[in-house]
N, C-alpha and C. Protein backbone atom coordinates (compact mmCIF):
# COMPACT_ATOMS: atom_id res chain seq x y z
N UNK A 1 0.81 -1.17 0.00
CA UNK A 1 0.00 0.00 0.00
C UNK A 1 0.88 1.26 0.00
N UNK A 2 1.61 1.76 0.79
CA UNK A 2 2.59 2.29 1.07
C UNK A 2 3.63 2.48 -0.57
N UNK A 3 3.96 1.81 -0.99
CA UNK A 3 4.10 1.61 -2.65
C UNK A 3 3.58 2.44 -3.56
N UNK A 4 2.06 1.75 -3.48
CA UNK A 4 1.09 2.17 -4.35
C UNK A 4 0.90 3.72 -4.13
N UNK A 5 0.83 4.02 -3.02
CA UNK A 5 0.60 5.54 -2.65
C UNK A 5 2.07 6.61 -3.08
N UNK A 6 2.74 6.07 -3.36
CA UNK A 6 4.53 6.42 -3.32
C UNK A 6 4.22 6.40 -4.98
N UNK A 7 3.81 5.42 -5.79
CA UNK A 7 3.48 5.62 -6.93
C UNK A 7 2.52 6.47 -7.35
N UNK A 8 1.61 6.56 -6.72
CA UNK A 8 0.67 7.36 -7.47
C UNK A 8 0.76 8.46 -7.29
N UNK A 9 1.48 9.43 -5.82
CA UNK A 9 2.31 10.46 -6.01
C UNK A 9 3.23 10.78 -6.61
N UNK A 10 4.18 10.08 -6.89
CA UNK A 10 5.20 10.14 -8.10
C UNK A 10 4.38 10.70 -9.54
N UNK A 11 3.65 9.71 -9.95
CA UNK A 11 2.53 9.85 -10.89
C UNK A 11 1.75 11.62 -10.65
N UNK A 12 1.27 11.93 -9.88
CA UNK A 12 0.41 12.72 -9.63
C UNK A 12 1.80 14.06 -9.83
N UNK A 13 2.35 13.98 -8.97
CA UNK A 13 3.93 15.06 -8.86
C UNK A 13 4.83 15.27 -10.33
N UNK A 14 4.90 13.80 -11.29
CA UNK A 14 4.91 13.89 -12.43
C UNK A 14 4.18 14.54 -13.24
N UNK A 15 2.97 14.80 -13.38
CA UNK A 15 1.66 15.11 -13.97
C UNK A 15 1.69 16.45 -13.89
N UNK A 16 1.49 17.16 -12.62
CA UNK A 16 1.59 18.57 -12.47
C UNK A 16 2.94 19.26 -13.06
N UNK A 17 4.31 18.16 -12.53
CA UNK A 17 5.55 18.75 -13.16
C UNK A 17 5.41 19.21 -14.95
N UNK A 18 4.68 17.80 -15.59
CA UNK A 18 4.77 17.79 -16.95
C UNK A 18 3.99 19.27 -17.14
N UNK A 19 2.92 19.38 -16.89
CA UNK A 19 1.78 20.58 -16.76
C UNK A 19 2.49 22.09 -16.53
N UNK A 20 3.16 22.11 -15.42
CA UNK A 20 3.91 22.80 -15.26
C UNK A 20 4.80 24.01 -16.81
N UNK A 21 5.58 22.80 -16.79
CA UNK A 21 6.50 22.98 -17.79
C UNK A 21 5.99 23.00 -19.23
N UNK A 22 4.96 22.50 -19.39
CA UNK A 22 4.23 22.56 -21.19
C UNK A 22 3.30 24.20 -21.03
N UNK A 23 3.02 24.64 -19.48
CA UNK A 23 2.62 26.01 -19.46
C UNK A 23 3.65 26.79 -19.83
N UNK A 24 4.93 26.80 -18.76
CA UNK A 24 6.05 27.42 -19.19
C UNK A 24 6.66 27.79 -20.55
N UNK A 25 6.38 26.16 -21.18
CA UNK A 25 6.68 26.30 -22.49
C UNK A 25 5.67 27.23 -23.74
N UNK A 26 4.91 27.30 -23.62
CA UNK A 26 3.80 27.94 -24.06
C UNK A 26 3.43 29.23 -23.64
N UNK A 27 4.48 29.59 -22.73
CA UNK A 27 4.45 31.52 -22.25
C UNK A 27 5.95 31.78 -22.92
N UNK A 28 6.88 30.85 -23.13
CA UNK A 28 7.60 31.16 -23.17
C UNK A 28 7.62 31.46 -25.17
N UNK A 29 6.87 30.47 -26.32
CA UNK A 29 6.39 30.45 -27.68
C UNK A 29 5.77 31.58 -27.59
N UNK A 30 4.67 32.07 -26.84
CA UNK A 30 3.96 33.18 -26.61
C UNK A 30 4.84 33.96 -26.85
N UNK A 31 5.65 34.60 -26.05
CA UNK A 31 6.67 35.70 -25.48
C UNK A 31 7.55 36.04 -26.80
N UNK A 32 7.97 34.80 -27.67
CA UNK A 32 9.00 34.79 -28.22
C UNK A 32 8.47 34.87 -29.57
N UNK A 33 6.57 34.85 -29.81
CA UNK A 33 6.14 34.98 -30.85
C UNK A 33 5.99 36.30 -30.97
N UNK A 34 5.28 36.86 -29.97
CA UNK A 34 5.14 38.35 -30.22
C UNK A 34 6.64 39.58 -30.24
N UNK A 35 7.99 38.57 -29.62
CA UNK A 35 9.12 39.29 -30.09
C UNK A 35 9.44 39.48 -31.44
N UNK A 36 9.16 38.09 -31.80
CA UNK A 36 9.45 38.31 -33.34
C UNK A 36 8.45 39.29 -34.41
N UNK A 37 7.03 39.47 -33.55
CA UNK A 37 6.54 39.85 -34.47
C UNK A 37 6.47 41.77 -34.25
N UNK A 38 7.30 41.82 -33.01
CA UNK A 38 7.22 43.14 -32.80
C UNK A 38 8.95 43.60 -33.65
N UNK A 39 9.46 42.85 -33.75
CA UNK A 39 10.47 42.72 -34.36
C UNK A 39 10.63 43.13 -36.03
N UNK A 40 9.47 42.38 -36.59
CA UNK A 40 9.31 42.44 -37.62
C UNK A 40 8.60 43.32 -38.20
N UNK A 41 7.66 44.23 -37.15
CA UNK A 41 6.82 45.48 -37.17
C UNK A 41 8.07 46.42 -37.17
N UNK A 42 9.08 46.89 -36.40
CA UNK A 42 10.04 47.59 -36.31
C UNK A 42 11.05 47.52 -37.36
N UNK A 43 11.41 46.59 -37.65
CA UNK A 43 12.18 46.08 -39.15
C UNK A 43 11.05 47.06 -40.63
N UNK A 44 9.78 46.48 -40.52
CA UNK A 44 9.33 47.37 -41.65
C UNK A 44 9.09 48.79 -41.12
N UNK A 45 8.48 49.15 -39.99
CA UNK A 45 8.50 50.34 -39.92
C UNK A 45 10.20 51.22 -40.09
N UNK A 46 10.91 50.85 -39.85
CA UNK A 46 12.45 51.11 -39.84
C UNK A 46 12.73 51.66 -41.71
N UNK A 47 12.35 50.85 -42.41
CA UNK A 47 12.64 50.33 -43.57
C UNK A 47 11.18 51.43 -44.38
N UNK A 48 10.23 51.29 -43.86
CA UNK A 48 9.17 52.52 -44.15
C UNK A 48 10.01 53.91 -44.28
N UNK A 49 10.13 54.22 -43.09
CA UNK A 49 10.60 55.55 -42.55
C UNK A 49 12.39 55.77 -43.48
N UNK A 50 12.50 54.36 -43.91
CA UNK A 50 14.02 55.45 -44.34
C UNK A 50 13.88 55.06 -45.77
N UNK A 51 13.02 54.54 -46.50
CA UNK A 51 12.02 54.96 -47.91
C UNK A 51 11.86 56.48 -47.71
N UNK A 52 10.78 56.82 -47.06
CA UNK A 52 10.51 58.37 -46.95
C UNK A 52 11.18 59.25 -46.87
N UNK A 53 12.72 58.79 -45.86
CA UNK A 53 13.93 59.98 -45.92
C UNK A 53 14.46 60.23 -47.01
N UNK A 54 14.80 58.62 -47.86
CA UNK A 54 15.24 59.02 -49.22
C UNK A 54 14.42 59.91 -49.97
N UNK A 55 13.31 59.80 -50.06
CA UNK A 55 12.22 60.43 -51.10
C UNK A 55 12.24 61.67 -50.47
N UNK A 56 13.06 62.18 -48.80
CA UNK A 56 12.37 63.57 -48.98
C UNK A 56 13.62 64.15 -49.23
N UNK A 57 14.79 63.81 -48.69
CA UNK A 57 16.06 63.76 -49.00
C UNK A 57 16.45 64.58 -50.97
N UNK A 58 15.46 63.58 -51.78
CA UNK A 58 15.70 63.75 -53.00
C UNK A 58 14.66 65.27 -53.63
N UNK A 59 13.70 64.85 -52.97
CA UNK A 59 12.89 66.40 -52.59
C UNK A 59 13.33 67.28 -52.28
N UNK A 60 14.00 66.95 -51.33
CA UNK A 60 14.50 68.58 -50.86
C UNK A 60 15.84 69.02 -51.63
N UNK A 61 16.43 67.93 -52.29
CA UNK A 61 17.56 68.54 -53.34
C UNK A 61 17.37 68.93 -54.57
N UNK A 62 15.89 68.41 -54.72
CA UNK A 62 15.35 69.03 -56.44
C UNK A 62 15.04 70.58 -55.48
N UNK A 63 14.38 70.98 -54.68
CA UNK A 63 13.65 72.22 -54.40
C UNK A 63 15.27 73.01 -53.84
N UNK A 64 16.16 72.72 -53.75
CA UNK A 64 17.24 73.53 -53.57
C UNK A 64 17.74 74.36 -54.64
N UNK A 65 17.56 73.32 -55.88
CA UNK A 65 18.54 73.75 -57.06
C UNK A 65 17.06 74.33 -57.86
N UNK A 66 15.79 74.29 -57.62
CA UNK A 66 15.13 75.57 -58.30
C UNK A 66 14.98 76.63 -57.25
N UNK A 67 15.67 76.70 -56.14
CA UNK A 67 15.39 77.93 -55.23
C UNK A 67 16.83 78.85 -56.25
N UNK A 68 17.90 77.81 -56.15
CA UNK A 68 19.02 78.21 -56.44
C UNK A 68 18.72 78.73 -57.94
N UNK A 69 17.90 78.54 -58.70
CA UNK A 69 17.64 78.82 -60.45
C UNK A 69 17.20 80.02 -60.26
N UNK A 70 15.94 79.78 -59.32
CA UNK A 70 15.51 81.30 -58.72
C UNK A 70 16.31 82.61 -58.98
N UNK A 71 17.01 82.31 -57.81
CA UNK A 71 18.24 83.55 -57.39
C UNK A 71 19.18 83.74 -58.62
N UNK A 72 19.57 82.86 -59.12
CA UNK A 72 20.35 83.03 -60.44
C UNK A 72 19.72 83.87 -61.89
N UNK A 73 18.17 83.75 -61.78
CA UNK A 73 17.29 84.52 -62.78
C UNK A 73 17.37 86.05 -62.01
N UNK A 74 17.35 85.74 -61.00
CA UNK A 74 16.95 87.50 -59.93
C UNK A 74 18.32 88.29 -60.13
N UNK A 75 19.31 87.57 -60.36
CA UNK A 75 20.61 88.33 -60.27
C UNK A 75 20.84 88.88 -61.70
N UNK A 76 20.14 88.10 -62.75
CA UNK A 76 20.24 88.03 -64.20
C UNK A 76 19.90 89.62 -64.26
N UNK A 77 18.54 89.41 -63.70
CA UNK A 77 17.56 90.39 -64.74
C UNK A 77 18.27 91.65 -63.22
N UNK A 78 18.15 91.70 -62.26
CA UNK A 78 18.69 92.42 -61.63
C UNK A 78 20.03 93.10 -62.33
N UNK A 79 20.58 92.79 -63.41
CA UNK A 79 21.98 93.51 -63.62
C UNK A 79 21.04 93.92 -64.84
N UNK A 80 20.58 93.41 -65.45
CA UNK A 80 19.98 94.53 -66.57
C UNK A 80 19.51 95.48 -66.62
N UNK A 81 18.41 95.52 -65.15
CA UNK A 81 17.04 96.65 -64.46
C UNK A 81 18.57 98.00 -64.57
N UNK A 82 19.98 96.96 -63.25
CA UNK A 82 20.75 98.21 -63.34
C UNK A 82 21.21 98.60 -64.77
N UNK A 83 21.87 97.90 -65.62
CA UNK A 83 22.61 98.21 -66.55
C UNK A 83 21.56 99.31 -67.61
N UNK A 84 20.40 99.00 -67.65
CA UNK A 84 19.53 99.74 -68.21
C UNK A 84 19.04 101.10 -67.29
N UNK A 85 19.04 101.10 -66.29
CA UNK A 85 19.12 102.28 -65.39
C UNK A 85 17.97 102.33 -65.08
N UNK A 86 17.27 101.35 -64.69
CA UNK A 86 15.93 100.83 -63.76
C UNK A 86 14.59 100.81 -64.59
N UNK A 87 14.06 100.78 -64.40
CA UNK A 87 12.23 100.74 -64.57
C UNK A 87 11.86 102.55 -65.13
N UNK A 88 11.55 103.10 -65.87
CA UNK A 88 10.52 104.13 -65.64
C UNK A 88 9.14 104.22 -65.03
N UNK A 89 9.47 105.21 -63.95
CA UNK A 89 7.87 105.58 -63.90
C UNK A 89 6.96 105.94 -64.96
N UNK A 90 5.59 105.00 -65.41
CA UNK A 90 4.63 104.84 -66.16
C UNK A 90 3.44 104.94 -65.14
N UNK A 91 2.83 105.98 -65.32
CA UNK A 91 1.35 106.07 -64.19
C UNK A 91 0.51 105.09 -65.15
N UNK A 92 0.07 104.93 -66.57
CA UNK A 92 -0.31 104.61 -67.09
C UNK A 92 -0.45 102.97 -66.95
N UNK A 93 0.61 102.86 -66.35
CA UNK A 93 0.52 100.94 -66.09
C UNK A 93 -0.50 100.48 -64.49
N UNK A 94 -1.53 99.78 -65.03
CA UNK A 94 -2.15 99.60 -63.67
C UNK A 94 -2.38 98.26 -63.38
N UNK A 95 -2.13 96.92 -64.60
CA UNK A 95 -2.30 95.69 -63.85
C UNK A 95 -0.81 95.20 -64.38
N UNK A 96 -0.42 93.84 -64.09
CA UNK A 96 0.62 93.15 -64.38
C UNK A 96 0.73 92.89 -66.03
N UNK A 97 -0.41 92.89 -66.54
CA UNK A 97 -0.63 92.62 -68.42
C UNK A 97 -0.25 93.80 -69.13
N UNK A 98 -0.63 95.22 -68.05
CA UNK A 98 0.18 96.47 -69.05
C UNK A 98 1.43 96.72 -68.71
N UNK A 99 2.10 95.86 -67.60
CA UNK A 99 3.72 95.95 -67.35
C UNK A 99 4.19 95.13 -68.38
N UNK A 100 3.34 94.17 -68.36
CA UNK A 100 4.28 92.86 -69.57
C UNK A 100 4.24 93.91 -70.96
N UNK A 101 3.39 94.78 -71.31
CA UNK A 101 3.31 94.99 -72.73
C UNK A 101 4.13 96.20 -72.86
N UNK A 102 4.20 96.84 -72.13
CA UNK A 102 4.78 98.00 -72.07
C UNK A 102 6.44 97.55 -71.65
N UNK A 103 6.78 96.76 -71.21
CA UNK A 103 8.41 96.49 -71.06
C UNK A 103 8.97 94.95 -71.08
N UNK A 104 9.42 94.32 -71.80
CA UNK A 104 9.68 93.38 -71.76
C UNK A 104 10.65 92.88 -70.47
N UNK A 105 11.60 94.23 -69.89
CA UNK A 105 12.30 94.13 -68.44
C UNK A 105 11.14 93.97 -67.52
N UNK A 106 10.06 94.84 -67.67
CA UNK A 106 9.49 94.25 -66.79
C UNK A 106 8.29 93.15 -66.74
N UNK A 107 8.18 92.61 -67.84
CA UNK A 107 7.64 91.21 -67.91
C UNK A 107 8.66 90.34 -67.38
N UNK A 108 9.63 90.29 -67.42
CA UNK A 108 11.09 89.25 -66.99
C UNK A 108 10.88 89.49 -65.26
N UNK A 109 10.55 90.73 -64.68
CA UNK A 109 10.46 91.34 -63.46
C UNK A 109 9.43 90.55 -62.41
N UNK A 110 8.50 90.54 -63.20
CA UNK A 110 6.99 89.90 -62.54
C UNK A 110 6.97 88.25 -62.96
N UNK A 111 7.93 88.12 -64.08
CA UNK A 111 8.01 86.42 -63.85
C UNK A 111 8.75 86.03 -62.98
N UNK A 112 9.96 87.00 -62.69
CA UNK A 112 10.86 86.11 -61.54
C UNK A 112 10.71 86.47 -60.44
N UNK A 113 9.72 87.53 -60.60
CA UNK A 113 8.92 87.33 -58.54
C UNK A 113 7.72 86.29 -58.46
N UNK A 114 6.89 86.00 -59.27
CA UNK A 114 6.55 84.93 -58.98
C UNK A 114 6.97 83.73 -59.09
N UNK A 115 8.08 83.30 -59.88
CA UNK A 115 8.50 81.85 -60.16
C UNK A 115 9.11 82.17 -58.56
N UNK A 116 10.17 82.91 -58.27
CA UNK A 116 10.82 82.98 -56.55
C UNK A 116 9.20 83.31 -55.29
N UNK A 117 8.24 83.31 -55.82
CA UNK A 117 7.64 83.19 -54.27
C UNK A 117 7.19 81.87 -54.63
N UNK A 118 6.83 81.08 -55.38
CA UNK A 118 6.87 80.28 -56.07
C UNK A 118 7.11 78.75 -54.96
N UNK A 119 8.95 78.80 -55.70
CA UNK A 119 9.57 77.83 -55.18
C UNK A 119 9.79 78.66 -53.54
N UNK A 120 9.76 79.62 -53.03
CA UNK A 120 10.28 79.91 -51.49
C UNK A 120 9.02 79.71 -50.85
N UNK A 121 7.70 79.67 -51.47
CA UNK A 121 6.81 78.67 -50.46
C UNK A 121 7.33 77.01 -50.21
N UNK A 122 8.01 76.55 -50.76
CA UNK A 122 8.26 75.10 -51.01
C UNK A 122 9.65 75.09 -50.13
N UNK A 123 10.33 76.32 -49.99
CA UNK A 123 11.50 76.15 -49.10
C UNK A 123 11.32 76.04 -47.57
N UNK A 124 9.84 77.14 -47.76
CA UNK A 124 9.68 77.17 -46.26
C UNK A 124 9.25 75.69 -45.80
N UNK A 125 8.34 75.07 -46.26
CA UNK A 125 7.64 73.87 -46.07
C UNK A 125 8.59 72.91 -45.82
N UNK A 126 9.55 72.42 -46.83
CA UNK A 126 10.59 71.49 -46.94
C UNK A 126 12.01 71.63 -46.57
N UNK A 127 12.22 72.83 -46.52
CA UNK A 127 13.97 73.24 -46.53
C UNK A 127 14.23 72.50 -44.65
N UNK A 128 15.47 71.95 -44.27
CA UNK A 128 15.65 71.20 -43.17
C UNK A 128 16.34 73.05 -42.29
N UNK A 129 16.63 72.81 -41.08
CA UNK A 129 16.85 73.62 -40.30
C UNK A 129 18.38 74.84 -40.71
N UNK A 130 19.09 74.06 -41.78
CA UNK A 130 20.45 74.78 -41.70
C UNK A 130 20.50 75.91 -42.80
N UNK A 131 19.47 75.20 -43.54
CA UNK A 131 18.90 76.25 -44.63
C UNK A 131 18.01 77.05 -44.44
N UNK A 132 16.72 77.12 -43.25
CA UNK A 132 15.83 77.78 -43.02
C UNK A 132 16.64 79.19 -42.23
N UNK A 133 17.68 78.58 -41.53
CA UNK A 133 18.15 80.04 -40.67
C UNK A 133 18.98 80.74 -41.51
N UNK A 134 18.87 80.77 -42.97
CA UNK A 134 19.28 81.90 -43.79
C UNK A 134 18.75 82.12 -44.89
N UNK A 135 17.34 81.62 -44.36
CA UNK A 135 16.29 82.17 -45.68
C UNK A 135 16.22 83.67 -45.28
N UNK A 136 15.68 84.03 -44.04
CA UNK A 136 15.31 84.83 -43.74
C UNK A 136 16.23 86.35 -44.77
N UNK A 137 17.08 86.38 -44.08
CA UNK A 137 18.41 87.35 -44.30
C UNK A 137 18.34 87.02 -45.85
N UNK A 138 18.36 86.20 -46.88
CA UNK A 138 18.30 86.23 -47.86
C UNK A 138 16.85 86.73 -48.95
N UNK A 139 15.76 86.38 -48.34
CA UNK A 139 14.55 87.43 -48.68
C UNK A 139 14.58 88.61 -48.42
N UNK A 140 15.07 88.64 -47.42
CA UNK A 140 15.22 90.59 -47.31
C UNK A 140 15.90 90.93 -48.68
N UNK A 141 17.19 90.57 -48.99
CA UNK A 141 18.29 91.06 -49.42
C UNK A 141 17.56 90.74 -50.59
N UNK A 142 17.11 89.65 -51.10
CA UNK A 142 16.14 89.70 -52.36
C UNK A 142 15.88 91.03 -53.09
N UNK A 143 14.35 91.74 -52.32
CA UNK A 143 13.41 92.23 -51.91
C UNK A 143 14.09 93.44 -52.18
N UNK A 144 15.20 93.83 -51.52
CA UNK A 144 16.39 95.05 -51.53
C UNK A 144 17.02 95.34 -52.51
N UNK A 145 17.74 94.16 -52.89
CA UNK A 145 18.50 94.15 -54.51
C UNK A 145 17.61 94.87 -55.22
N UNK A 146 15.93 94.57 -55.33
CA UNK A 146 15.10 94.29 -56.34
C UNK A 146 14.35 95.56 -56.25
N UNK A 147 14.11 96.03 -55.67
CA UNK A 147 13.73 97.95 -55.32
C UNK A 147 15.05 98.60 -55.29
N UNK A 148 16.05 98.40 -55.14
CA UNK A 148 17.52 99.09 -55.46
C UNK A 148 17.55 99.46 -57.16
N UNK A 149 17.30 97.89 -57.48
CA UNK A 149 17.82 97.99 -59.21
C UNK A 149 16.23 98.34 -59.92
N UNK A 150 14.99 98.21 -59.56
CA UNK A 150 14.38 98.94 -60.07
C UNK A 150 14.33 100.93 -60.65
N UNK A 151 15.29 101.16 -59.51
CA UNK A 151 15.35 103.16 -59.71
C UNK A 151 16.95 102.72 -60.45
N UNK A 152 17.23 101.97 -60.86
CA UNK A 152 19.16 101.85 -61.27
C UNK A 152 20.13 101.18 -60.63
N UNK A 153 19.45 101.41 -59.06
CA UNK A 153 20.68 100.92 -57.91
C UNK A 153 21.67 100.02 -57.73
N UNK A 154 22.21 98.95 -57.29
CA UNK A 154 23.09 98.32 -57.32
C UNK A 154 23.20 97.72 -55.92
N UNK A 155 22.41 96.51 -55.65
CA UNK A 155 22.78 95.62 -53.98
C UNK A 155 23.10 94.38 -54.65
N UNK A 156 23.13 93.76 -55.53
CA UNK A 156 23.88 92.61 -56.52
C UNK A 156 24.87 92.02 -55.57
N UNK A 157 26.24 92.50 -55.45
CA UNK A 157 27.08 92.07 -53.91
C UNK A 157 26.60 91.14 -53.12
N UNK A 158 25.30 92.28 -52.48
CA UNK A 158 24.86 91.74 -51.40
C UNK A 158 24.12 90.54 -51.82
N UNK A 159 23.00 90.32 -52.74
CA UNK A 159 22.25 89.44 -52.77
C UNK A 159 23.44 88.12 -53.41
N UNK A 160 24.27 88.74 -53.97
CA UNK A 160 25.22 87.21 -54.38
C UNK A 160 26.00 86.33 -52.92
N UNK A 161 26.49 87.49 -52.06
CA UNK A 161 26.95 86.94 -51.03
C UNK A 161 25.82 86.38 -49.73
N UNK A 162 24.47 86.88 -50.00
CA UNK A 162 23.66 86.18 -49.17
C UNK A 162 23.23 84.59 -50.23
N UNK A 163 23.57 84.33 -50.97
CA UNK A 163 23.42 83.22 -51.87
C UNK A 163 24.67 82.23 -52.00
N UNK A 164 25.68 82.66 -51.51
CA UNK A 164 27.03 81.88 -51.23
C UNK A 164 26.83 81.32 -49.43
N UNK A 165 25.87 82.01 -48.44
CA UNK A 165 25.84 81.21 -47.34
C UNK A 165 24.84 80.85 -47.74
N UNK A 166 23.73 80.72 -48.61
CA UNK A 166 22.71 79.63 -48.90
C UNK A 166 23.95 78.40 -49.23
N UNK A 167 24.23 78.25 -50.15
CA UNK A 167 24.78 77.33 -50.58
C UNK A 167 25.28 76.45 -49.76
N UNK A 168 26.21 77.29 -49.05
CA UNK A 168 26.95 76.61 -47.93
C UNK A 168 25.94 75.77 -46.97
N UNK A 169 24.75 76.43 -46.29
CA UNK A 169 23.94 76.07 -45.91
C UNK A 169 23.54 74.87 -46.22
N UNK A 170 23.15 74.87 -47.50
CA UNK A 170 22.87 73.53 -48.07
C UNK A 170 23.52 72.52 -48.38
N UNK A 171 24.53 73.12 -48.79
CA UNK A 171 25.97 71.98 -48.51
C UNK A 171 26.14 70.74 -47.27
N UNK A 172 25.94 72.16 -46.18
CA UNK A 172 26.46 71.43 -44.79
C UNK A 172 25.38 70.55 -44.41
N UNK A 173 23.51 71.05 -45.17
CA UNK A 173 22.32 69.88 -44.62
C UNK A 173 22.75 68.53 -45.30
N UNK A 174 23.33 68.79 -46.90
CA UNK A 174 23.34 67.59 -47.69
C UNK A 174 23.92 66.65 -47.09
N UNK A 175 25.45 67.11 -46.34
CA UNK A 175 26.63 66.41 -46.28
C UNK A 175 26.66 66.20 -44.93
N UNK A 176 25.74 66.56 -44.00
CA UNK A 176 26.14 65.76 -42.48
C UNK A 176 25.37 64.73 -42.33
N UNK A 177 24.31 64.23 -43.25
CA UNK A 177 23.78 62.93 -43.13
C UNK A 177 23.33 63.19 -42.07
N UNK A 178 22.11 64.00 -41.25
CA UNK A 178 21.45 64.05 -40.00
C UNK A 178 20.18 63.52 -40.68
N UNK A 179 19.15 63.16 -39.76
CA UNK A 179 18.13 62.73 -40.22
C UNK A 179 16.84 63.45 -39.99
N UNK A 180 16.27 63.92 -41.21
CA UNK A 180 15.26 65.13 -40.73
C UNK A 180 15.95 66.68 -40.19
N UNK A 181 15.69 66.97 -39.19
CA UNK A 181 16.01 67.50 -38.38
C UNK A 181 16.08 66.95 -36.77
N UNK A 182 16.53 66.21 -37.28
CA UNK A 182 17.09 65.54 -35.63
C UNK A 182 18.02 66.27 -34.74
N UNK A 183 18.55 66.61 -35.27
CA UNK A 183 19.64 67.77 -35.12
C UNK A 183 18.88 69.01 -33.42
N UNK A 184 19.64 69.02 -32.57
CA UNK A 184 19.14 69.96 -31.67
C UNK A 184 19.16 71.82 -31.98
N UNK A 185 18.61 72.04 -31.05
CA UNK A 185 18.73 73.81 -31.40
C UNK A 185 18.74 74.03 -32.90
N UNK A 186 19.64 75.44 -33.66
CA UNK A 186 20.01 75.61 -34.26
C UNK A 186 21.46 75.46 -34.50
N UNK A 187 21.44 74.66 -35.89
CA UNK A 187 22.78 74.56 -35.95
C UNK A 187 24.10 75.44 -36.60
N UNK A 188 25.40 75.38 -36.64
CA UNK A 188 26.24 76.31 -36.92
C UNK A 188 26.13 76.12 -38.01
N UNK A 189 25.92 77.50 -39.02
CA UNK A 189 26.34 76.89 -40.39
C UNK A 189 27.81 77.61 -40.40
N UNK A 190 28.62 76.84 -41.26
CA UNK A 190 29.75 78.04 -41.46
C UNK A 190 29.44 79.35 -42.55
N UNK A 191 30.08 80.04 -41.90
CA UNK A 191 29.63 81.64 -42.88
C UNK A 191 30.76 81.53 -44.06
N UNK A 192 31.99 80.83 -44.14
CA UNK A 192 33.23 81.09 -44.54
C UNK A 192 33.45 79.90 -44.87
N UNK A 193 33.73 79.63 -46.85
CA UNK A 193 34.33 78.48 -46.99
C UNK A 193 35.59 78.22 -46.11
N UNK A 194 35.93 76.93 -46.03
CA UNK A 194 37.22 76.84 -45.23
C UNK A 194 37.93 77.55 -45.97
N UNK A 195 39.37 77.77 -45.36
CA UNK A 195 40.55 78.14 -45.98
C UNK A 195 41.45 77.36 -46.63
N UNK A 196 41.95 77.25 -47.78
CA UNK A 196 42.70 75.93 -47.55
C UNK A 196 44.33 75.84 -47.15
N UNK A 197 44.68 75.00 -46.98
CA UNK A 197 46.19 74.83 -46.06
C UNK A 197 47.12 74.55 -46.71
């Protein structure tokens, strides 16, 4: 009797052990299913998100080089407005269709302020942080050049050298490989190509 009872606890102590351990095992498939599958959520989301960097990455380098076409048309017709000795006052001109007909400078005038507000809505939207902190200073100087050389004037200089720290600007977003603007605060741009040694 004594036996039998020694066996059938063995048995019974076996039973729960097996039970035991096929639970264990089955929190543990559990555990290790949803790793993998959180795993594999993070793997595509990972792989999502740096699809999109490329694509904005490539975005934001097409909208650089028509900001940059921009400024290169503004400087154009800006040396002509001067070289021609500005705009005349015409009271007679009262919408944008009797500027185009009446001056072909200033049909060139009113296309390249709108093609530049144009693409500088698209800078503001898209441009990353190293380029936005010298939009500013460079619309002014726009804006300035462009009522300067309308009476004859001459700020050309200025608007070329506020277009050499664009560049740079954009240089330094292309080439530090940050992501987005991950980047803290504002960052340094350099004002000054290096020097070389």
């Amino acid at each position: 009797m004594i036996a039998v009872a020694g066996a059938m606890a063995g048995t019974v102590a076996g039973f729960l052990l097996q039970r035991r351990q096929a639970r264990e095992q089955r929190t543990w498939q559990t555990t290790d299913l949803a790793r993998q599958e959180t795993l594999a959520l993070v793997q595509s989301t990972s792989a999502a998100f740096d699809q999109r960097e490329v694509l904005l990455w490539q975005e934001r380098r097409a909208v650089y080089i028509r900001f940059l076409t921009c400024i290169d048309d503004w400087i154009e017709l800006l040396r002509d407005l001067r070289d021609s000795g500005g705009l005349p006052n015409a009271p007679d001109i009262q919408t944008s269709d009797d500027a185009r007909q009446a001056s072909p400078l200033a049909a060139r005038h009113l296309e390249a302020a709108r093609n530049f507000a144009r693409v500088d809505v698209e800078m503001t939207v898209i441009a990353g942080s190293p380029v936005q902190s010298v939009l500013d200073a460079l619309r002014g100087t726009v804006y300035a050049a462009a009522r300067e050389a309308l009476t004859g004037g001459d700020k050309i200089a200025d608007l070329t050298d506020e277009r050499g720290r664009l560049v740079r600007a954009i240089r330094f977003e292309l080439t530090t490989s940050f992501v987005g603007d991950r980047h803290g605060g504002r960052p340094r741009v350099p004002s000054q190509a290096p020097s070389p040694s």
